[in-house]
Protein backbone atom coordinates (compact mmCIF):
# COMPACT_ATOMS: atom_id res chain seq x y z
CA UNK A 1 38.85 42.79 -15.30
CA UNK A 2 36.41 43.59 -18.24
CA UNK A 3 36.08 41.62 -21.15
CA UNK A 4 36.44 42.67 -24.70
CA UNK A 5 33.53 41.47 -27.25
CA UNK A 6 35.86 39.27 -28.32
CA UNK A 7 36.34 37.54 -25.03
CA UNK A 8 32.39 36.85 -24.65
CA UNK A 9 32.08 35.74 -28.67
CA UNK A 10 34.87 33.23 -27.66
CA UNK A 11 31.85 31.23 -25.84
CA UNK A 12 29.23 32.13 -28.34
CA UNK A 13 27.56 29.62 -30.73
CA UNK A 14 25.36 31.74 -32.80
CA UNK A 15 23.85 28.21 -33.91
CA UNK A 16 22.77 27.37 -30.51
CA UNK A 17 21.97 31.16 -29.40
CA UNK A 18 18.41 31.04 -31.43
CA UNK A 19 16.31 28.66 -33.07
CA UNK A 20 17.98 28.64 -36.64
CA UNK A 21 15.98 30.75 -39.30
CA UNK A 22 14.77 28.51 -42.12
CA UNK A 23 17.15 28.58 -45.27
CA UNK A 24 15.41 30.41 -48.88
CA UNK A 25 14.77 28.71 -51.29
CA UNK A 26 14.28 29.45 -55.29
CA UNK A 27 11.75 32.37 -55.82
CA UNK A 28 11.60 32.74 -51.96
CA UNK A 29 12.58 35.21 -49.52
CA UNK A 30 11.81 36.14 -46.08
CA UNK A 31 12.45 39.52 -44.17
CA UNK A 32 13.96 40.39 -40.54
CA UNK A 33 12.59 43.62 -39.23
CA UNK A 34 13.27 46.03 -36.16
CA UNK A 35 17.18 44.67 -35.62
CA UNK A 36 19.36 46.06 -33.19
CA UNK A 37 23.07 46.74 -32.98
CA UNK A 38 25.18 43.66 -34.24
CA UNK A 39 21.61 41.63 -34.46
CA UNK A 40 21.95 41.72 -38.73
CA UNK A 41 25.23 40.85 -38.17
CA UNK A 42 24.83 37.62 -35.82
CA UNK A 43 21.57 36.91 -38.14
CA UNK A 44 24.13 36.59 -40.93
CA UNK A 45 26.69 34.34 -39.27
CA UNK A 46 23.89 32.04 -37.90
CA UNK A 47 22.24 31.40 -41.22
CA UNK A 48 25.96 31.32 -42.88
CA UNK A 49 26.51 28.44 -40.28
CA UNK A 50 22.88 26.70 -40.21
CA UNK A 51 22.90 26.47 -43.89
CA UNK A 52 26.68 26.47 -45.05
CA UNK A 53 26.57 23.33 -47.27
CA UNK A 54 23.74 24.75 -49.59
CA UNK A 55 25.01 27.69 -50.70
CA UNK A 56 28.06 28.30 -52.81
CA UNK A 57 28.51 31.64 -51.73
CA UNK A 58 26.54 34.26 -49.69
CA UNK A 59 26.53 37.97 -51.86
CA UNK A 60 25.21 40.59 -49.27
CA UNK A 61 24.47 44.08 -50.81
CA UNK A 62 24.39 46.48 -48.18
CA UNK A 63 21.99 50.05 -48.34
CA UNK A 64 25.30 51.72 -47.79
CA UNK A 65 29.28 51.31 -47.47
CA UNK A 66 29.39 52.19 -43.76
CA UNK A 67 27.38 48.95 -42.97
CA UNK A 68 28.85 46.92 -45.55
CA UNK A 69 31.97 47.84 -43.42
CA UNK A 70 30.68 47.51 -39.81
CA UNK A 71 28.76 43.66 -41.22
CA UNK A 72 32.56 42.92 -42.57
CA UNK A 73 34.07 43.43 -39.04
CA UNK A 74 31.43 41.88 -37.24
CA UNK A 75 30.39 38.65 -38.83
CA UNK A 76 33.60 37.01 -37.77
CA UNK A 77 33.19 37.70 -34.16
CA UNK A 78 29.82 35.59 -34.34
CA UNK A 79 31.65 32.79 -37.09
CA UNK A 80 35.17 33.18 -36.70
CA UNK A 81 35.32 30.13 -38.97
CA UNK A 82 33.68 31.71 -42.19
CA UNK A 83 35.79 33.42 -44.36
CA UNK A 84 34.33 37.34 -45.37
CA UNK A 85 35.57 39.32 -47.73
CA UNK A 86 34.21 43.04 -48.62
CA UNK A 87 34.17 44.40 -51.85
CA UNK A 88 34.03 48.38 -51.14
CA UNK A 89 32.75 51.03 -53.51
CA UNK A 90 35.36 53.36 -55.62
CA UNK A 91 33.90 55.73 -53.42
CA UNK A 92 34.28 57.86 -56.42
CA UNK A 93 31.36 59.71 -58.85
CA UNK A 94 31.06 58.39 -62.45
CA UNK A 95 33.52 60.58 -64.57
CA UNK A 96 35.79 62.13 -61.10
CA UNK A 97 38.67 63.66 -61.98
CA UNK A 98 40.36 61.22 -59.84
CA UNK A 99 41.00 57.39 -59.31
CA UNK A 100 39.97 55.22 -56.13
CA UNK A 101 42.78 55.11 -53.90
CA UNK A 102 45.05 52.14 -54.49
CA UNK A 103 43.95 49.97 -51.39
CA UNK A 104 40.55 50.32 -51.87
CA UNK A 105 41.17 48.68 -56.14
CA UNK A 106 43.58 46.18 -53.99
CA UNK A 107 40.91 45.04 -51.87
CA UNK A 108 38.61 44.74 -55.12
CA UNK A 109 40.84 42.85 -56.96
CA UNK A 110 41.34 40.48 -53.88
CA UNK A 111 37.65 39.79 -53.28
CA UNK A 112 36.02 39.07 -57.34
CA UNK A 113 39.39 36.78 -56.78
CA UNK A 114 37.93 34.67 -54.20
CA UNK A 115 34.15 35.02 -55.58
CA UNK A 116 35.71 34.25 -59.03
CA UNK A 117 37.73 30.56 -57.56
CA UNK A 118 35.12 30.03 -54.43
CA UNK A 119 37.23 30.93 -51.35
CA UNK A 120 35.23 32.86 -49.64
CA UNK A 121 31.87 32.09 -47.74
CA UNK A 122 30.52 35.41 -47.20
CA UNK A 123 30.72 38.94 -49.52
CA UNK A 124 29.80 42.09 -48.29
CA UNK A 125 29.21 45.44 -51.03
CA UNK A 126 27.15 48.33 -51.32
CA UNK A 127 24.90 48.51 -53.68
CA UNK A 128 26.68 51.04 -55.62
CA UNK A 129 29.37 48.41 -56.44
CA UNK A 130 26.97 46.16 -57.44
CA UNK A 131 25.30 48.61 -59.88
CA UNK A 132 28.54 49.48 -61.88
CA UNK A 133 29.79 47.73 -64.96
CA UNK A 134 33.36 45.68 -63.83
CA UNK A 135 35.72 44.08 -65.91
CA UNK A 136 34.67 40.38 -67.15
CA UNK A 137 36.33 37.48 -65.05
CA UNK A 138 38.14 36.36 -68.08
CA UNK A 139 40.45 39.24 -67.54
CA UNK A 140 41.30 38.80 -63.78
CA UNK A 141 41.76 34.79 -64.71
CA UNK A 142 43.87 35.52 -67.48
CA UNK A 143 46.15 37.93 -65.43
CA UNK A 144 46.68 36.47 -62.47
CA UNK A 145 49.91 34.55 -61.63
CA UNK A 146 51.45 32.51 -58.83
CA UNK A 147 55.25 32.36 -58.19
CA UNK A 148 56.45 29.99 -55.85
CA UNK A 149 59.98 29.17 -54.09
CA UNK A 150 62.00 27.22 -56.63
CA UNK A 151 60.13 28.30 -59.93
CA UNK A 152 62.14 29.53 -62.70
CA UNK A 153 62.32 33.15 -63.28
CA UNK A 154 63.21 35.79 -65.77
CA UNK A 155 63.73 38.95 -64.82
CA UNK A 156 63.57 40.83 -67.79
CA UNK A 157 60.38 38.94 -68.26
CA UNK A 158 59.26 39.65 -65.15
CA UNK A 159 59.91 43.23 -65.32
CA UNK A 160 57.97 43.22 -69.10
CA UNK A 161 54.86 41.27 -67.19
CA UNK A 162 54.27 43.46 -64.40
CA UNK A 163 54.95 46.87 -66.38
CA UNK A 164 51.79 45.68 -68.69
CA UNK A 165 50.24 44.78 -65.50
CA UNK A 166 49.99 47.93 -64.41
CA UNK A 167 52.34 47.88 -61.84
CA UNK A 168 54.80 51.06 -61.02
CA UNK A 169 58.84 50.54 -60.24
CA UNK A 170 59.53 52.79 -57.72
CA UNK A 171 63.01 52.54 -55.42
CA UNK A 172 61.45 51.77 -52.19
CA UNK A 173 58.26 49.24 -52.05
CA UNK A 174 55.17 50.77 -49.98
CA UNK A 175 52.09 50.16 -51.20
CA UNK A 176 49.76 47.91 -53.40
CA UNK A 177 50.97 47.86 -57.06
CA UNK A 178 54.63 48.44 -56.92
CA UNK A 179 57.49 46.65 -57.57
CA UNK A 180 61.68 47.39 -57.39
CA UNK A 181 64.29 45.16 -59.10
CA UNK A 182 67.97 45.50 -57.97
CA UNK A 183 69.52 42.59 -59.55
CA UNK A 184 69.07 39.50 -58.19
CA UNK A 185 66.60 41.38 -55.40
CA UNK A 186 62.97 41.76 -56.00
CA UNK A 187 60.55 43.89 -53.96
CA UNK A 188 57.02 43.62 -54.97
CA UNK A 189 53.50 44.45 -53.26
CA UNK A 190 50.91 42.46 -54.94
CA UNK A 191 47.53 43.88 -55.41
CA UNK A 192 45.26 41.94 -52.74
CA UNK A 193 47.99 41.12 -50.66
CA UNK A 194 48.42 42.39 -46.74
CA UNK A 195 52.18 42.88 -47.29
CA UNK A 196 54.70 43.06 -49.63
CA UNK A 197 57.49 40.37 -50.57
CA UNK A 198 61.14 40.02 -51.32
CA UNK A 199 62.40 37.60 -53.65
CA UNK A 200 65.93 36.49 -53.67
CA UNK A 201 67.12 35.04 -57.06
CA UNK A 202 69.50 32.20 -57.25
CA UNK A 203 70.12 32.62 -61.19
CA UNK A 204 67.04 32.60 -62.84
CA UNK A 205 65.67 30.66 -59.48
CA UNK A 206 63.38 31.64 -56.94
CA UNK A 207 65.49 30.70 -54.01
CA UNK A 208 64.09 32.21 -51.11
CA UNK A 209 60.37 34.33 -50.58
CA UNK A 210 59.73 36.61 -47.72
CA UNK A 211 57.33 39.40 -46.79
CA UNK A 212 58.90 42.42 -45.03
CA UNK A 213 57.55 45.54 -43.20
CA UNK A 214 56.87 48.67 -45.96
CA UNK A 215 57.63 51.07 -43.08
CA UNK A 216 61.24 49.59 -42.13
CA UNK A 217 61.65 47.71 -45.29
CA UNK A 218 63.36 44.69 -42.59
CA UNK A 219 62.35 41.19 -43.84
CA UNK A 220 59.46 39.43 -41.80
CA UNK A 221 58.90 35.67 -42.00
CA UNK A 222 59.03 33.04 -44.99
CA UNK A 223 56.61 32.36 -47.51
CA UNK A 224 55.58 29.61 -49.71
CA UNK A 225 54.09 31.23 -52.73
CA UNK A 226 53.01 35.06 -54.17
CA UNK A 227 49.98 35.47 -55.75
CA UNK A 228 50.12 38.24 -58.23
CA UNK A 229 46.60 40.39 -59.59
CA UNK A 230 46.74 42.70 -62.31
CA UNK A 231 47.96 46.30 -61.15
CA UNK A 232 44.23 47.76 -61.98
CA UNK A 233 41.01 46.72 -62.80
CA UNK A 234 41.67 46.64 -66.61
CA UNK A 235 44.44 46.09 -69.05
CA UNK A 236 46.94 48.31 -70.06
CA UNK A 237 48.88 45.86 -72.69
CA UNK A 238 49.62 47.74 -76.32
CA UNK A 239 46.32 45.79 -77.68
CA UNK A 240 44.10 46.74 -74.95
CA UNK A 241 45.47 50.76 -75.02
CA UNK A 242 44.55 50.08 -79.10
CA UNK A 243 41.03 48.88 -78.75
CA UNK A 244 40.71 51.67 -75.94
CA UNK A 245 41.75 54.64 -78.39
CA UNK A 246 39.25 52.70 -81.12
CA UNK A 247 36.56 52.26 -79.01
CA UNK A 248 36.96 56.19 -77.49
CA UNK A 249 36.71 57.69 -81.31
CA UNK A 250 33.58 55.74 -81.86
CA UNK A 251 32.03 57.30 -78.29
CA UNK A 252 33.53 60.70 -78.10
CA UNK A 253 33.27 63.66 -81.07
CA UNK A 254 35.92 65.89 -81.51
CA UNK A 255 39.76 66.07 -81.57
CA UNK A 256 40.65 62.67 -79.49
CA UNK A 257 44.67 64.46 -79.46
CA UNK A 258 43.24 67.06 -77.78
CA UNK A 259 42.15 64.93 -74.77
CA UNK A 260 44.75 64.32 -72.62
CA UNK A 261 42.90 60.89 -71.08
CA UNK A 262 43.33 59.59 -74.85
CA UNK A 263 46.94 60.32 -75.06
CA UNK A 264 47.86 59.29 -71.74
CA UNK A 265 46.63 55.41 -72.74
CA UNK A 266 48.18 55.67 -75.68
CA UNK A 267 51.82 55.98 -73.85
CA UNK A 268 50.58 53.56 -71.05
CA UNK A 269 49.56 56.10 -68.47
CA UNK A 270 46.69 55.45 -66.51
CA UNK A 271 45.20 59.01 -66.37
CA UNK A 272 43.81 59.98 -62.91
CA UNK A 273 39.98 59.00 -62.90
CA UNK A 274 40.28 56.42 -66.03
CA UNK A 275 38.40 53.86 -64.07
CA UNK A 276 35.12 55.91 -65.02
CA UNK A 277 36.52 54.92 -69.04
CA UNK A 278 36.36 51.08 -68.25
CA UNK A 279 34.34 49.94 -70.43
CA UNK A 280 36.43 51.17 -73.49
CA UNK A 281 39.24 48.76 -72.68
CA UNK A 282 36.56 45.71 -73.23
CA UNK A 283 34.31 44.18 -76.11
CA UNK A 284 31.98 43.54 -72.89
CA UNK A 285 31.54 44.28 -69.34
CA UNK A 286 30.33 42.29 -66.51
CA UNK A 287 28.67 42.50 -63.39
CA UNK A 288 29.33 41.10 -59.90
CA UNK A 289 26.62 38.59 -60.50
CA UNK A 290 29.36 36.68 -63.37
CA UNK A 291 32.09 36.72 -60.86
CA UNK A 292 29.39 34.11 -58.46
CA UNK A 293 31.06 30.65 -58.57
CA UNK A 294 30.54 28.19 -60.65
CA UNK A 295 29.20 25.25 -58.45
CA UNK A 296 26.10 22.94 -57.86
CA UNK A 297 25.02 24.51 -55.14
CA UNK A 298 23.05 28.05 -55.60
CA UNK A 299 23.98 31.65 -54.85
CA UNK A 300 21.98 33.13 -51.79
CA UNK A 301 21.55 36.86 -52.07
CA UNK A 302 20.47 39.09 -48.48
CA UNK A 303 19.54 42.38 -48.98
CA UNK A 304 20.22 44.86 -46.18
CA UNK A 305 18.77 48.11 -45.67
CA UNK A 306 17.05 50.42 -47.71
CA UNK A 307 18.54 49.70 -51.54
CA UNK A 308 15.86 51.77 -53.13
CA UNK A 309 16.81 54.98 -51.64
CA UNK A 310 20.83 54.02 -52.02
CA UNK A 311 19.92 53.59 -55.44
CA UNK A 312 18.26 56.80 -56.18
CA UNK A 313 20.83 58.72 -53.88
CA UNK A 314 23.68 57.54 -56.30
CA UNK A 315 21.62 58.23 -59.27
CA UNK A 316 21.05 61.64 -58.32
CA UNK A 317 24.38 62.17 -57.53
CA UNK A 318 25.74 61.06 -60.87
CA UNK A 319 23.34 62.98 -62.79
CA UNK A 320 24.65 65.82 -61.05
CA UNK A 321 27.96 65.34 -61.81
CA UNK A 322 27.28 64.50 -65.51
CA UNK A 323 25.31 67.80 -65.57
CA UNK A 324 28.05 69.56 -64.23
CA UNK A 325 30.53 68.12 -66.78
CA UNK A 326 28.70 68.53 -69.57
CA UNK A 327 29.37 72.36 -69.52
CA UNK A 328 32.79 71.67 -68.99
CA UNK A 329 34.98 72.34 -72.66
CA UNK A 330 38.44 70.58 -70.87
CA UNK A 331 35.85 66.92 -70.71
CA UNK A 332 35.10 64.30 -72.94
């Protein structure tokens, strides 16, 4: 019978497979040439392992997304026991007429999460993540919330929290960012969350928490608690849409009306693309380097592939498209 890769990295100790690699240190680095296959990938999870107590985190930007991927899937064969969490590109251009699809802003929202509070070990991006402007973690702390079985809850309230949040009520629950309310019934998706959940109100109490199947809508197994991220990666509360319309007629010449982007916020529609507009909803943007944790023990950074040339690939590419745009009357 042939084994899987899994069977064989049941009885591998990537700790024991090699002499360990020695740990960086501050203002050091050191370079692994010629890999092959999973090699990076079992590099990773050994030092991950060697070294775990004197890092706080591990932030791996990856050349490209397809390796950023393929590192994702395979580090856990080597160290099933590290957590490793991806945070993929928009796999959109600057200014596309069009917004990331919701799983991939899900995923997002799940992983500067876990950098933001520590609980993960190892993050995997492209470099074209790392190189746009996100939202600062202030917001995602701010707006994220935790119900649990036997808390107090208002529906009305409820219903007010998550429509700021971004989040859209549709009849049947499917994907990331929706919610449905039929009375004492709730059916919500989190962002960042594997699978949706159904609350059963007692009241105004949370009596009973389950996830359920989005495809057959049939109830699944108990849970203890919901962890709820905002609906997007920015606000869409009245004062938010405000500073967003200020902030756009200080940018942008011309009729602001005539731009159907600035209307659209100002009747709480996120417009397809508006992601590209983020940093109109702040006073200040951030980077993934704010979102490292707080903690005594430093950040180590790997660098994988060639970032220079994934660098000047995406920079091309935007120019491009900012070229192409600005001959285009119906844009900003």
């Amino acid at each position: 019978m042939q084994k899987s890769l899994a069977d064989y990295s049941a009885q591998f100790d990537p700790v024991k497979w090699s002499p360990p690699l020695p740990g960086p240190r501050a203002g050091q680095r050191f370079t692994c040439e010629q890999l092959v296959g999973s090699a990076d990938s079992a590099i990773v999870a050994q030092q991950a392992i060697s070294h775990r107590d004197s890092f706080s985190i591990m932030l791996v930007l990856c050349a490209n997304a397809q390796d950023a991927a393929r590192l994702a899937e395979e580090i856990p064969i080597f160290a099933p026991s590290l957590k490793v969490r991806l945070l993929p590109d928009w796999e959109i251009l600057p200014y596309d007429a069009f917004s990331p699809h919701q799983d991939l802003v899900s995923e997002r929202l799940a992983t500067l999460h876990e950098m933001l509070t520590g609980a993960c070990d190892i993050v995997l991006m492209p470099i074209t993540t790392a190189l746009q402007k996100i939202a600062p973690p202030q917001f995602l702390a701010a707006h994220t919330f935790f119900f649990k079985k036997g808390d107090t809850l208002n529906e009305q309230a409820l219903r007010h929290q998550l429509q700021e949040a971004g989040y859209d009520p549709v009849t049947a629950v499917v994907r990331p960012g929706e919610y449905s309310i039929r009375g004492g019934l709730i059916d919500l998706f989190p962002m960042g969350s594997a699978l949706p959940y159904r609350i059963d109100l007692f009241g105004d109490e949370i009596d009973q928490i389950r996830s359920f199947d989005p495809d057959s809508q049939r109830s699944l197994f108990p849970v203890h608690e919901i962890r709820l991220l905002p609906g997007h990666e920015f606000p869409l509360d009245e004062a938010a849409r405000t500073a967003f319309r200020g902030r756009w007629r200080e940018v942008f010449e011309g009729d602001p009306s005539k731009c159907s982007i600035y209307k659209d916020i100002g009747n709480g529609i996120p417009s397809a693309g508006i992601e590209s507009y983020l940093p109109l909803f702040f006073e200040s943007t951030a980077t993934v380097l704010d979102y490292l944790p707080n903690f005594q023990q430093p950040a180590w950074i790997g660098l994988h592939g060639d970032l220079e040339s994934g660098m000047k690939n995406f920079w091309q590419d935007t120019t491009q498209r900012y070229n192409f745009l600005s001959h285009d009357s119906s844009r900003p």
